[in-house]
N, C-alpha and C. Protein backbone atom coordinates (compact mmCIF):
# COMPACT_ATOMS: atom_id res chain seq x y z
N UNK A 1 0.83 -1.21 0.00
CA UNK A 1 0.00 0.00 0.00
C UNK A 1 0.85 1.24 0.00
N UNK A 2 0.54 2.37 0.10
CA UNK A 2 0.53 3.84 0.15
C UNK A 2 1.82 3.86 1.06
N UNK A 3 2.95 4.68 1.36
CA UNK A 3 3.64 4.86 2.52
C UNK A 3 4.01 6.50 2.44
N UNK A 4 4.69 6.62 2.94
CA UNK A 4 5.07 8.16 3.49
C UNK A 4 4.43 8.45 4.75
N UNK A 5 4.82 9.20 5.54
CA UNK A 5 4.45 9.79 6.60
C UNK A 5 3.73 10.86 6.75
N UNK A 6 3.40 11.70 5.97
CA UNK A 6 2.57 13.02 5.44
C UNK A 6 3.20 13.82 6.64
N UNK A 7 2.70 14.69 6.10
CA UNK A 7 3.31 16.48 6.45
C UNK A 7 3.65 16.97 7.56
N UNK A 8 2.09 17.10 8.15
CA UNK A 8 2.33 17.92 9.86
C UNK A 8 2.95 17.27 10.80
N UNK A 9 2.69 15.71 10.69
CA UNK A 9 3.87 15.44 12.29
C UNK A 9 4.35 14.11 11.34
N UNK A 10 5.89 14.95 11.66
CA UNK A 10 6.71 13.69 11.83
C UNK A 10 7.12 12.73 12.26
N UNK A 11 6.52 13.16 13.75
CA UNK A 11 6.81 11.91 14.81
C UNK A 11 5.82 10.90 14.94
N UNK A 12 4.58 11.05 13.76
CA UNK A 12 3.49 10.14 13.91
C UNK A 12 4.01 8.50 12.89
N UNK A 13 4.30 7.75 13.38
CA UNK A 13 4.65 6.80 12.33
C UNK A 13 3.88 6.19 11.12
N UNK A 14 4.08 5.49 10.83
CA UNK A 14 3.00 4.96 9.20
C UNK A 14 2.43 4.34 10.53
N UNK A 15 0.96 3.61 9.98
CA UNK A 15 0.27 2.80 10.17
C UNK A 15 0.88 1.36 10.33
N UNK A 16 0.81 0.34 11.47
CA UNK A 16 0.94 -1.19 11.37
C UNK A 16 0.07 -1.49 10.58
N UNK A 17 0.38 -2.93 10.13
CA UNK A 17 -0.13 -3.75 9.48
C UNK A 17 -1.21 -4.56 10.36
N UNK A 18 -0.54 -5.20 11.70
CA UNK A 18 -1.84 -5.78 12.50
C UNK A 18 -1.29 -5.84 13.90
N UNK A 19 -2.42 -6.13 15.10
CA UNK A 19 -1.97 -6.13 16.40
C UNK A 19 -2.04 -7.52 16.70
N UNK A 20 -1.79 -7.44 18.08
CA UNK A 20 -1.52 -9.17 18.79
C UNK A 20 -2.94 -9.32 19.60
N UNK A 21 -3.01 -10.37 19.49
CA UNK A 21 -4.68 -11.00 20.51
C UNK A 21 -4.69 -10.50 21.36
N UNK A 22 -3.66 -9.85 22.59
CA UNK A 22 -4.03 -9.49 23.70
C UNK A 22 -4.39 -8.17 23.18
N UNK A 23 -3.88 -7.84 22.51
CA UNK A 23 -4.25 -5.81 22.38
C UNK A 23 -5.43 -6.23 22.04
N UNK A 24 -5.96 -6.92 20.93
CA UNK A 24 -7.59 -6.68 20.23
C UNK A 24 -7.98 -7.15 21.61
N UNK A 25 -8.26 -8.12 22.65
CA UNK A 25 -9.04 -8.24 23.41
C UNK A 25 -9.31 -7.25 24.54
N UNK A 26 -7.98 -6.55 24.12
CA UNK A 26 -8.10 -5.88 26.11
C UNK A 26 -8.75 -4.79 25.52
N UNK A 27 -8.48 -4.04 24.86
CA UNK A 27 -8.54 -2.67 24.12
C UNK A 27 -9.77 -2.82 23.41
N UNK A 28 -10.43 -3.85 22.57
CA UNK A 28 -11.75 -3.59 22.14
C UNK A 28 -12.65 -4.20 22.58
N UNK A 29 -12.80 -4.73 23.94
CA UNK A 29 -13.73 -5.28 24.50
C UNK A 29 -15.57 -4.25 24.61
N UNK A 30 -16.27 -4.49 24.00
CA UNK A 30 -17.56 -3.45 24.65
C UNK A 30 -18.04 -3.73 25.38
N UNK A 31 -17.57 -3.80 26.93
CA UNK A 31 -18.08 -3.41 28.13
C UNK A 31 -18.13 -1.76 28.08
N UNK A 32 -19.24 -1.32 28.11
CA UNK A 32 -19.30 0.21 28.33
C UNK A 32 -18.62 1.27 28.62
N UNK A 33 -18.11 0.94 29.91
CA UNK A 33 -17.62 1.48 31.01
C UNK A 33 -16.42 0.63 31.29
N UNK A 34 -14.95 0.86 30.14
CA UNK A 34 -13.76 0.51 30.41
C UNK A 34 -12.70 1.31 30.85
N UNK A 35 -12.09 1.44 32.49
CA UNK A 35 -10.90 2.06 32.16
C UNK A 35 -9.94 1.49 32.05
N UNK A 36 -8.64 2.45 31.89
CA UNK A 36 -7.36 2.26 32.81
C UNK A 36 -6.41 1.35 30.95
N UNK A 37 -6.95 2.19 30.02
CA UNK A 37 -6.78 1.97 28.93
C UNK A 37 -5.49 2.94 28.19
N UNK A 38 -4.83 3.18 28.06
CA UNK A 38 -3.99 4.20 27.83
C UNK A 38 -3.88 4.56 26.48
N UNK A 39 -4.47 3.68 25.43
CA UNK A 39 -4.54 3.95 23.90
C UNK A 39 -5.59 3.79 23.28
N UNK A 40 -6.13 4.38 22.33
CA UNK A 40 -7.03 3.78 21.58
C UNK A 40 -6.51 3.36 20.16
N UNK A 41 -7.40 2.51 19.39
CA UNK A 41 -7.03 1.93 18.32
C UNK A 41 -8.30 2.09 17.37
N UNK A 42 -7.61 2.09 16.47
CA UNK A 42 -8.08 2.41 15.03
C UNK A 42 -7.43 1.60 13.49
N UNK A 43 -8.49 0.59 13.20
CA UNK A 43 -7.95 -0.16 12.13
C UNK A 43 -9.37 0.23 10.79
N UNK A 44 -8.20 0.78 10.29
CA UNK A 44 -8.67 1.34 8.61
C UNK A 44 -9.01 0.33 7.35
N UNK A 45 -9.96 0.75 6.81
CA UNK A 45 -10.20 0.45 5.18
C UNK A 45 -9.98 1.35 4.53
N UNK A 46 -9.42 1.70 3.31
CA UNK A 46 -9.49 2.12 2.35
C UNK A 46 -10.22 1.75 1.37
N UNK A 47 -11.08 2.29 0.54
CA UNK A 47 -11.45 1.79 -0.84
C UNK A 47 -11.73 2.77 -1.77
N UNK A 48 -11.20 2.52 -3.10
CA UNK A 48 -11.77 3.86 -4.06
C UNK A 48 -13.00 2.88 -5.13
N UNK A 49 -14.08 4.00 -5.21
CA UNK A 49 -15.44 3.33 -5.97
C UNK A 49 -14.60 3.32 -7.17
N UNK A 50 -15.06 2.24 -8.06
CA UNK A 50 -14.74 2.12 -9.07
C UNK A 50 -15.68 1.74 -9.82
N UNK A 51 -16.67 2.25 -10.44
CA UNK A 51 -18.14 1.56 -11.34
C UNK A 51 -18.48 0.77 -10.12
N UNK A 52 -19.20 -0.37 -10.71
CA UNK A 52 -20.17 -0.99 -8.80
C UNK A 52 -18.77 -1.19 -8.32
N UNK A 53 -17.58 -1.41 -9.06
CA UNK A 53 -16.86 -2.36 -7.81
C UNK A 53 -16.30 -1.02 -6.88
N UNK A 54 -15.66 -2.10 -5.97
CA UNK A 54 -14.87 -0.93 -4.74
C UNK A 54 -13.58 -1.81 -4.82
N UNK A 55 -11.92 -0.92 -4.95
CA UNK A 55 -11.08 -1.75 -4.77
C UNK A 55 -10.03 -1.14 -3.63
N UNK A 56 -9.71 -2.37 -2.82
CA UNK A 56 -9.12 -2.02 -1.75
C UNK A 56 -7.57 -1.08 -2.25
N UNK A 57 -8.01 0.09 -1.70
CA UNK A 57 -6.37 0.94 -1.75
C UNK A 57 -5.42 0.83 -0.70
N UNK A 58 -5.81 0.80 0.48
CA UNK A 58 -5.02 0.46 1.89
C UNK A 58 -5.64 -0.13 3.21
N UNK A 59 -5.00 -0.59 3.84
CA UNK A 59 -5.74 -1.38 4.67
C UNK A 59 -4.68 -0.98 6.31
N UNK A 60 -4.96 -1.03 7.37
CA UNK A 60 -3.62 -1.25 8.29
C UNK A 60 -4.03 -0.51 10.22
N UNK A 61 -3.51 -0.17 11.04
CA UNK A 61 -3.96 -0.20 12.04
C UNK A 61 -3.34 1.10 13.07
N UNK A 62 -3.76 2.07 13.10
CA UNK A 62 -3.32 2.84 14.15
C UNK A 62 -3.57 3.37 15.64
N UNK A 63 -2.29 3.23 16.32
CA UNK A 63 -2.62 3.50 17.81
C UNK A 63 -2.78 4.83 18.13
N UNK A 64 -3.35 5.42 19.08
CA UNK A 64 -3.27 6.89 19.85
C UNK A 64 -3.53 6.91 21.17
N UNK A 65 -2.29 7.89 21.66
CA UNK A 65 -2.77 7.96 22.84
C UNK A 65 -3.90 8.96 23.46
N UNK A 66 -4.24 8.30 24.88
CA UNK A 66 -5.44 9.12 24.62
C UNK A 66 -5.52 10.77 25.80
N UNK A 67 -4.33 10.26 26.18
CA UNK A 67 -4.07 11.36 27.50
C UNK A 67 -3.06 12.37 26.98
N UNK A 68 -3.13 12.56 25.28
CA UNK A 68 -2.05 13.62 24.73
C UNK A 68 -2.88 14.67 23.97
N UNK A 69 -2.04 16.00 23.49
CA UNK A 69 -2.79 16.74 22.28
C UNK A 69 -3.73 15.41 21.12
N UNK A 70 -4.68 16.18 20.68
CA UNK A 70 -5.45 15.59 19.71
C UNK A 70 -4.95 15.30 18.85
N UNK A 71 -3.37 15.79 18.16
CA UNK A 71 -2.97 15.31 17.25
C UNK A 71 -1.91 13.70 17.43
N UNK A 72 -2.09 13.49 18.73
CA UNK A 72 -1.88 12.02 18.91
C UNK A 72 -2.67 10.84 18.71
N UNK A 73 -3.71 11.78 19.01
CA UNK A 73 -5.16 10.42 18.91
C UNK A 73 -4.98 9.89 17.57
N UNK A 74 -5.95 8.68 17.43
CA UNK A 74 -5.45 7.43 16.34
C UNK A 74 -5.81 8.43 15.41
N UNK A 75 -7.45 9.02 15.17
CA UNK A 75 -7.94 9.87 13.94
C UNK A 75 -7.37 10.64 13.41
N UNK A 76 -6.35 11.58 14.14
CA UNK A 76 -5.30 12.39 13.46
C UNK A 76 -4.47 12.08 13.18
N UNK A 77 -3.72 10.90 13.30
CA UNK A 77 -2.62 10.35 12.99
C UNK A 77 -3.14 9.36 11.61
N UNK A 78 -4.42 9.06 11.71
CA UNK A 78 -4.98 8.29 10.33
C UNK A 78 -5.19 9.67 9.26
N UNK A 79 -5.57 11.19 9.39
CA UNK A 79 -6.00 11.56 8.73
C UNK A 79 -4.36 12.66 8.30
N UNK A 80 -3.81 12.77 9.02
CA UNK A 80 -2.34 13.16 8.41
C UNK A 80 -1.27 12.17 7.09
N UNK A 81 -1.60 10.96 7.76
CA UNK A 81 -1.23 10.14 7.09
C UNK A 81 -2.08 10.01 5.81
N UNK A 82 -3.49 9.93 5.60
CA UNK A 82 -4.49 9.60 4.85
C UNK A 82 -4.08 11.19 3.81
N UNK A 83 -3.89 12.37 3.84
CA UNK A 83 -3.75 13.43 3.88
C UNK A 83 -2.22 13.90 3.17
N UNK A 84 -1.31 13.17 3.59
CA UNK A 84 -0.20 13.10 3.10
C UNK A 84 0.33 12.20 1.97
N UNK A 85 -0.81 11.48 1.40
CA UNK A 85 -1.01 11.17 0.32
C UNK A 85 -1.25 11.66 -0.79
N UNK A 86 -0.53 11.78 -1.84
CA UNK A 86 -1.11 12.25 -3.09
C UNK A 86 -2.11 12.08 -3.33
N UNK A 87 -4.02 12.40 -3.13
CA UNK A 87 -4.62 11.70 -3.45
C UNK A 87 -5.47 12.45 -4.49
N UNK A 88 -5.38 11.14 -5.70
CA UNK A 88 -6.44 11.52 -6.68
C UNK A 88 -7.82 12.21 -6.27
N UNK A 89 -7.72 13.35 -6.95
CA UNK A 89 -8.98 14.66 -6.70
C UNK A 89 -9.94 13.62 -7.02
N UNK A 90 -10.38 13.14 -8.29
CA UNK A 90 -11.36 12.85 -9.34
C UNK A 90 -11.59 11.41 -8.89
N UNK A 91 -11.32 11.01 -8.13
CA UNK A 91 -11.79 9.30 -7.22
C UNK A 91 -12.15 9.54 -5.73
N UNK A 92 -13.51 8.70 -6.08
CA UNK A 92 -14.23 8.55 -4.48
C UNK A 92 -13.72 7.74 -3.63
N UNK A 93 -13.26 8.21 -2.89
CA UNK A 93 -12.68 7.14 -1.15
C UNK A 93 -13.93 6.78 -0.28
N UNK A 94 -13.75 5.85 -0.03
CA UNK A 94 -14.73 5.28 1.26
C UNK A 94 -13.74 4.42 2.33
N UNK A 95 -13.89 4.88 3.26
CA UNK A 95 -13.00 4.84 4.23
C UNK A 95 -14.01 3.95 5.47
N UNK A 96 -13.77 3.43 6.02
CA UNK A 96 -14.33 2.54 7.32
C UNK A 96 -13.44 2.12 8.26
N UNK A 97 -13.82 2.91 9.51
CA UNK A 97 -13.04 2.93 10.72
C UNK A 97 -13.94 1.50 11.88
N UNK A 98 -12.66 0.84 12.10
CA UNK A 98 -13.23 0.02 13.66
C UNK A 98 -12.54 0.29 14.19
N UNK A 99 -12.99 1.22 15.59
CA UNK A 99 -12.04 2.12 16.37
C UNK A 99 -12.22 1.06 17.67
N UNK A 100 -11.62 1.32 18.78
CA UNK A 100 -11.59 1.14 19.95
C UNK A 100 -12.89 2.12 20.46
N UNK A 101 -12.90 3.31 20.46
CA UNK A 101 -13.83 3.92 21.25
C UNK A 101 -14.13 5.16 19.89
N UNK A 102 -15.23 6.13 20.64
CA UNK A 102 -15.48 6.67 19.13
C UNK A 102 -14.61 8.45 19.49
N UNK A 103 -14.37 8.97 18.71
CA UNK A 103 -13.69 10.38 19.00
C UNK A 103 -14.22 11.10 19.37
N UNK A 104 -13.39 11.99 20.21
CA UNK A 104 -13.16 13.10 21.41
C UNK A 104 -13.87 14.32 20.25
N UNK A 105 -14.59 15.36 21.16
CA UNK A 105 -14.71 16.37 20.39
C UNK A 105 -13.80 16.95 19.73
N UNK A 106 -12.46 17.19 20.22
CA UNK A 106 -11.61 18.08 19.19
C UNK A 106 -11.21 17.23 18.29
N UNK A 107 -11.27 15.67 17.91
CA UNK A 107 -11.01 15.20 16.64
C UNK A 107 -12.36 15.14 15.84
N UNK A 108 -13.80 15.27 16.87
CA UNK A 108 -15.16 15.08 15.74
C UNK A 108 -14.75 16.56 14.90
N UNK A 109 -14.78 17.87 15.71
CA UNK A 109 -13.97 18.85 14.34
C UNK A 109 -13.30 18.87 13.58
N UNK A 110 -12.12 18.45 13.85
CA UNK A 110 -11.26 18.62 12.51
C UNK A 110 -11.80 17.07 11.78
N UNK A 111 -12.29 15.80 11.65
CA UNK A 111 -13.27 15.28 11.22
C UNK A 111 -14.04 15.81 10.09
N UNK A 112 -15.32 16.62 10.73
CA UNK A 112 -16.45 17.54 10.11
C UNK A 112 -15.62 18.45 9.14
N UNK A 113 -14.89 19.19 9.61
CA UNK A 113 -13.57 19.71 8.40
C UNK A 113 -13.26 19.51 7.77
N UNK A 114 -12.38 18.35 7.51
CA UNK A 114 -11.80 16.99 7.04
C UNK A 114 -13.00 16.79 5.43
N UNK A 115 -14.12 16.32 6.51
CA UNK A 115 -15.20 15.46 5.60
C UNK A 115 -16.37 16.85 4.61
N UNK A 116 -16.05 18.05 4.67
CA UNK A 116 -16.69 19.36 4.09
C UNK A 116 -15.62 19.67 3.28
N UNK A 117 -14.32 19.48 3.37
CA UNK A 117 -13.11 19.95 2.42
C UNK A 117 -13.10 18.55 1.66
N UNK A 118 -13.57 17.29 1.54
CA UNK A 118 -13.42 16.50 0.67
C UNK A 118 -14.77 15.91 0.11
N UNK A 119 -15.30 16.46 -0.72
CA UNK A 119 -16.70 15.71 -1.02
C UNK A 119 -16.47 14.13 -1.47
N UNK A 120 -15.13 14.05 -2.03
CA UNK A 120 -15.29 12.25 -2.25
C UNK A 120 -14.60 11.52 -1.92
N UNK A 121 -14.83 11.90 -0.01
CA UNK A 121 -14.66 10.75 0.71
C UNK A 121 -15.83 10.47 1.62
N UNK A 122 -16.12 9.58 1.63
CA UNK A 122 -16.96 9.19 2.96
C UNK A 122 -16.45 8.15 3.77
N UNK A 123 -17.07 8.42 5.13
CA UNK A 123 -15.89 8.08 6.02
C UNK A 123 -17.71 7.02 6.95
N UNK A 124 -17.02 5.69 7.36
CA UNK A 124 -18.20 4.91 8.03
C UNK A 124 -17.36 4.57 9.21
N UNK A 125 -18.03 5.22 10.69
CA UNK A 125 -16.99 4.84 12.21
C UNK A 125 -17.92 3.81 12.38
N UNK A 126 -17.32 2.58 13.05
CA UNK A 126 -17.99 1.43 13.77
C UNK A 126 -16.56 1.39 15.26
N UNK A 127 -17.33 1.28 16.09
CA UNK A 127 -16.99 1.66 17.08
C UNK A 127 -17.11 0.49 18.11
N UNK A 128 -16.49 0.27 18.97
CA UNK A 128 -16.31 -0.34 20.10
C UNK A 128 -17.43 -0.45 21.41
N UNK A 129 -16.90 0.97 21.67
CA UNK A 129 -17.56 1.65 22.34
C UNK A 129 -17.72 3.15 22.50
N UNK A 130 -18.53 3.86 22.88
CA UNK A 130 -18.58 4.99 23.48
C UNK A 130 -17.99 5.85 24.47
N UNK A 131 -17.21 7.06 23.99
CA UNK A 131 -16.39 7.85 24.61
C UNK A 131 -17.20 8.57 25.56
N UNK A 132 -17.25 8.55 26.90
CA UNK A 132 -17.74 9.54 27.71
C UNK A 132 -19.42 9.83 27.25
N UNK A 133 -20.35 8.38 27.38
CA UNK A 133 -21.30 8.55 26.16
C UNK A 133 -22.32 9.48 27.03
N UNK A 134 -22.30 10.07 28.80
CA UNK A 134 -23.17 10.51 29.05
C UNK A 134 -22.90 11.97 29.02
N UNK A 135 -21.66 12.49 28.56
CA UNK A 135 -21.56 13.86 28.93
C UNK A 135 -21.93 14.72 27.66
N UNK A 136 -22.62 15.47 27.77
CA UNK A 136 -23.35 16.39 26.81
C UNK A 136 -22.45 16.93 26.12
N UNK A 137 -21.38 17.66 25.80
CA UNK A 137 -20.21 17.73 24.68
C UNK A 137 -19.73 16.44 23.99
N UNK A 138 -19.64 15.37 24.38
CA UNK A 138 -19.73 14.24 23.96
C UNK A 138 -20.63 13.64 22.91
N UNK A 139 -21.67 13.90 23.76
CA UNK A 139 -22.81 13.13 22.90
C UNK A 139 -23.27 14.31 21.78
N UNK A 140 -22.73 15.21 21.90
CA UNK A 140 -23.19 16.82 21.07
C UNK A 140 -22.12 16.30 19.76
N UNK A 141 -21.10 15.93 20.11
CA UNK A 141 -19.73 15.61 19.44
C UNK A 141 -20.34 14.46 17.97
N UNK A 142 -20.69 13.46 18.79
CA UNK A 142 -21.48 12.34 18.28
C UNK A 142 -22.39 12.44 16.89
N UNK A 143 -23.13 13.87 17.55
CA UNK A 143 -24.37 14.18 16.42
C UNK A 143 -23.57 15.18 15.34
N UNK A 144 -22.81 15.57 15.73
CA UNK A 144 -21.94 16.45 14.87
C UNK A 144 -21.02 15.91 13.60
N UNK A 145 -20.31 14.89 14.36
CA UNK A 145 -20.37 13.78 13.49
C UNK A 145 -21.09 13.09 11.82
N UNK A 146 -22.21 12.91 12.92
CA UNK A 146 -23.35 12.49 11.64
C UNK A 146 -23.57 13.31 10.79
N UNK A 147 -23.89 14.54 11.34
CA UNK A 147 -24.22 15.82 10.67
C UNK A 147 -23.29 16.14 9.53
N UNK A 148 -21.98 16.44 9.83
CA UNK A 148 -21.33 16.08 8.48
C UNK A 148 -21.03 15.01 7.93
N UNK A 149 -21.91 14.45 7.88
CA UNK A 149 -21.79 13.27 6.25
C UNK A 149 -21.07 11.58 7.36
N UNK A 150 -20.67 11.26 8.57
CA UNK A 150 -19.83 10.61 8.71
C UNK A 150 -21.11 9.65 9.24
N UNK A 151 -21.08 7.75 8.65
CA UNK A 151 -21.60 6.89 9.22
C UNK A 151 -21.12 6.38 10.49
N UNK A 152 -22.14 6.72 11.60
CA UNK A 152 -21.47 6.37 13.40
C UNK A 152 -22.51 4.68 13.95
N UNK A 153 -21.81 4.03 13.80
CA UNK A 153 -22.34 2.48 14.40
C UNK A 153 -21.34 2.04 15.26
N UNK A 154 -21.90 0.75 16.20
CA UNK A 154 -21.61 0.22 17.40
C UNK A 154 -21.13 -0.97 16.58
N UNK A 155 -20.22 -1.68 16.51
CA UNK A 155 -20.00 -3.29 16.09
C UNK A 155 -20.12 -3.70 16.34
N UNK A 156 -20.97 -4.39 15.44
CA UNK A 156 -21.68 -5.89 16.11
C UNK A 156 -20.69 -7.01 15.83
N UNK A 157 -21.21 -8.26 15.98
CA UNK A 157 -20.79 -9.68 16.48
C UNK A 157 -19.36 -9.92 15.31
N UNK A 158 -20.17 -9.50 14.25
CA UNK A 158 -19.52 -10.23 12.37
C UNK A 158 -18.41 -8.52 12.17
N UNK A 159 -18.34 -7.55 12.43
CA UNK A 159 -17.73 -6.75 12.42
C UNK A 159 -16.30 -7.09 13.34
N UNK A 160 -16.74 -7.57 14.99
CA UNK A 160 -15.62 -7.95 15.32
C UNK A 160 -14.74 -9.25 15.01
N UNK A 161 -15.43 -10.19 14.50
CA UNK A 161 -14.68 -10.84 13.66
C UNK A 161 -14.10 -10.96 12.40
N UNK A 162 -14.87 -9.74 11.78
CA UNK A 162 -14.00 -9.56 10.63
C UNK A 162 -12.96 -8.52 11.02
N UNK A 163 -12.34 -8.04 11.69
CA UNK A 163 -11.55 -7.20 12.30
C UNK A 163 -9.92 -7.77 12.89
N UNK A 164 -11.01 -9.23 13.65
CA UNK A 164 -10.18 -10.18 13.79
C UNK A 164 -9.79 -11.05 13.08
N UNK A 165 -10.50 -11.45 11.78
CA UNK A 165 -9.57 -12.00 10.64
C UNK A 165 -8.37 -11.19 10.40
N UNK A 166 -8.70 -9.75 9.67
CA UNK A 166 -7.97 -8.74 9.09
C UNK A 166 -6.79 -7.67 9.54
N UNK A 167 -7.33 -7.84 11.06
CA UNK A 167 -6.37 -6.84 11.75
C UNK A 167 -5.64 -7.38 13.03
N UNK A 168 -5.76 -8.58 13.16
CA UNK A 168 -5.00 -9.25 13.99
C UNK A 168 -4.30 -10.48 14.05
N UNK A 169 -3.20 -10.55 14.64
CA UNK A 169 -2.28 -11.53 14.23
C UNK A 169 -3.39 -12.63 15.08
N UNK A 170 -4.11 -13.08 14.38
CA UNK A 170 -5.06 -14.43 14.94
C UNK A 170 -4.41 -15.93 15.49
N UNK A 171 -3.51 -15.89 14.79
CA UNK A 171 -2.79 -17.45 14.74
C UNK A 171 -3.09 -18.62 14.39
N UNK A 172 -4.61 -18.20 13.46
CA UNK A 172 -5.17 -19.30 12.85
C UNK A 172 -6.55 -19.47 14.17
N UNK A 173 -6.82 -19.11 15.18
CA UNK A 173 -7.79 -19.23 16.31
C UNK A 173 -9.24 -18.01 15.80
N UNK A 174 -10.10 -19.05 16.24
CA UNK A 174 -11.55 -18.31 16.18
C UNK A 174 -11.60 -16.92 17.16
N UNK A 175 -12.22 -15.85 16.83
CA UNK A 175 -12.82 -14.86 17.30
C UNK A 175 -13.44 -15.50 18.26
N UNK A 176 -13.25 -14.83 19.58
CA UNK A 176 -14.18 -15.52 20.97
C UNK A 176 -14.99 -14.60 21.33
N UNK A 177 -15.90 -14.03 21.79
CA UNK A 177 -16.59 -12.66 22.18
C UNK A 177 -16.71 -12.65 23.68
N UNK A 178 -16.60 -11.77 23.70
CA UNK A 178 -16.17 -11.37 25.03
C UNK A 178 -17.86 -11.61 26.19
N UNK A 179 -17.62 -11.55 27.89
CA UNK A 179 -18.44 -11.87 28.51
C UNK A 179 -19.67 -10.78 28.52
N UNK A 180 -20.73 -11.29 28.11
CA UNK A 180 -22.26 -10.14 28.34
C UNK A 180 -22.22 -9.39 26.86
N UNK A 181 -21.34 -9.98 26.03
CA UNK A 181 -21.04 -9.52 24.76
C UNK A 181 -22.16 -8.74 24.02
N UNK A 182 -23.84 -9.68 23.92
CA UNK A 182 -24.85 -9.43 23.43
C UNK A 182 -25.69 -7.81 24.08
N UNK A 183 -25.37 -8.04 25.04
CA UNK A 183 -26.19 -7.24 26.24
C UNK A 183 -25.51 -5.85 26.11
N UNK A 184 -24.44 -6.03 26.07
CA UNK A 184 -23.10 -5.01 26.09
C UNK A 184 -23.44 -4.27 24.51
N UNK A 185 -23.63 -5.18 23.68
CA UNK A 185 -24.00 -4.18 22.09
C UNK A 185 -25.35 -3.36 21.91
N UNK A 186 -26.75 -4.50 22.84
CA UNK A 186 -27.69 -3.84 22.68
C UNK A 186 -27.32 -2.46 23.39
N UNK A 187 -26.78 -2.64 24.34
CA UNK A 187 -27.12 -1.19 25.52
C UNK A 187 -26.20 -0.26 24.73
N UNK A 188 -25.03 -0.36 23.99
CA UNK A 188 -24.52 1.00 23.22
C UNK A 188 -25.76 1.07 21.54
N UNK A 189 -25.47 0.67 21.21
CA UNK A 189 -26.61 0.31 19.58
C UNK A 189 -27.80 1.46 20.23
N UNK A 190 -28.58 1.07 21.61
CA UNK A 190 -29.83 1.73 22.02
C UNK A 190 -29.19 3.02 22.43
N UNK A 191 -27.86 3.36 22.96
CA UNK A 191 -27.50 4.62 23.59
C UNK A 191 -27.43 5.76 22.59
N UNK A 192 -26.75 4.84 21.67
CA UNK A 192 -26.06 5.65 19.92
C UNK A 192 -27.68 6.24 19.34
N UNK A 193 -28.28 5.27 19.05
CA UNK A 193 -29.32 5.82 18.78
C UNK A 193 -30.10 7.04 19.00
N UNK A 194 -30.29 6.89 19.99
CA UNK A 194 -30.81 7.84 21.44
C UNK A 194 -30.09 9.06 20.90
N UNK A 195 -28.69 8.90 21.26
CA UNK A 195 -27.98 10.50 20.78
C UNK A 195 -27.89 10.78 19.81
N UNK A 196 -27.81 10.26 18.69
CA UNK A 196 -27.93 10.60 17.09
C UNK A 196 -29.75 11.22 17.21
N UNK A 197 -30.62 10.74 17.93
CA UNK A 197 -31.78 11.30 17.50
C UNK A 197 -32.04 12.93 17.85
N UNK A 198 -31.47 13.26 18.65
CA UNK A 198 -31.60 14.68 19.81
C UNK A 198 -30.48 15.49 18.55
């Protein structure tokens, strides 16, 4: 795929290729209410439309921390990089994020920015879980989101295993889902909702 480091930070590295079983389990578990997490993660699709088909342009996995400037978090470090690409004006990108948790207000802006300065990209977040899902800048963040153009979903069952085919060193072992797994998706799926409607 694509390499270079693009422009504004140098110290942000390319994207991995994939993580190890313990990171996907500890880090994307959707229990609601996880702390004591120190990174979030973010594993990318690329695709440019091509007539019906879509063909994969890049694929790969970035970390951020989450207790630094915003330009550490995974989204800015995906969209510098994404950004620091030569990218063909005249081809549509569709981009699909499975994040660890969903972004902080100061990355849903430059986001909404992001996604108003490029009409042909669209960008689909599937998410883990929910960042701070009861605090009203948060959940304001959320709808803001949507509002410019960006698809915001909870991952379900077949999302995290296709995640875990693609973005993790599997070792040949089945996707296991984690404890209250079902219960744990309805209650964000019903929360997301809820705040996308207001």
């Amino acid at each position: 795929g694509p390499g270079g480091s693009g422009g504004m930070n140098p110290q942000i590295r390319n994207p991995m290729e994939r993580m190890d079983r313990d990171t996907f389990y500890d880090n994307f578990e959707n229990e609601p209410i996880l702390s004591g997490r120190s990174y979030t993660w973010l594993c990318y699709e690329v695709k440019i439309k091509r007539g019906r088909s879509n063909l994969l342009w890049d694929t790969g996995v970035f970390r951020g921390q989450v207790y630094f400037k915003p330009q550490y978090h995974a989204e800015m470090c995906f969209l510098s990089w994404f950004c620091g690409n030569q990218l063909p004006a005249d081809k549509c990108f569709q981009i699909t994020w499975f994040v660890s948790w969903t972004p902080c207000p100061d990355c849903v802006a430059k986001l909404a920015e992001f996604l108003s300065e490029h009409p042909n990209v669209t960008l689909t977040i599937s998410a883990a879980r929910l960042y701070y899902y009861s605090e009203r800048d948060y959940r304001r963040a959320l709808c803001r989101l949507s509002q410019a153009g960006a698809r915001v979903k909870i991952m379900d069952y077949e999302e995290f295993a296709y995640c875990w085919e693609n973005f993790v060193d599997n070792e040949g072992q089945q996707f296991m889902p984690w404890y209250k797994f079902d219960e744990n998706y309805a209650f964000l799926h019903r929360t997301l909702k809820e705040i996308l409607r207001h």
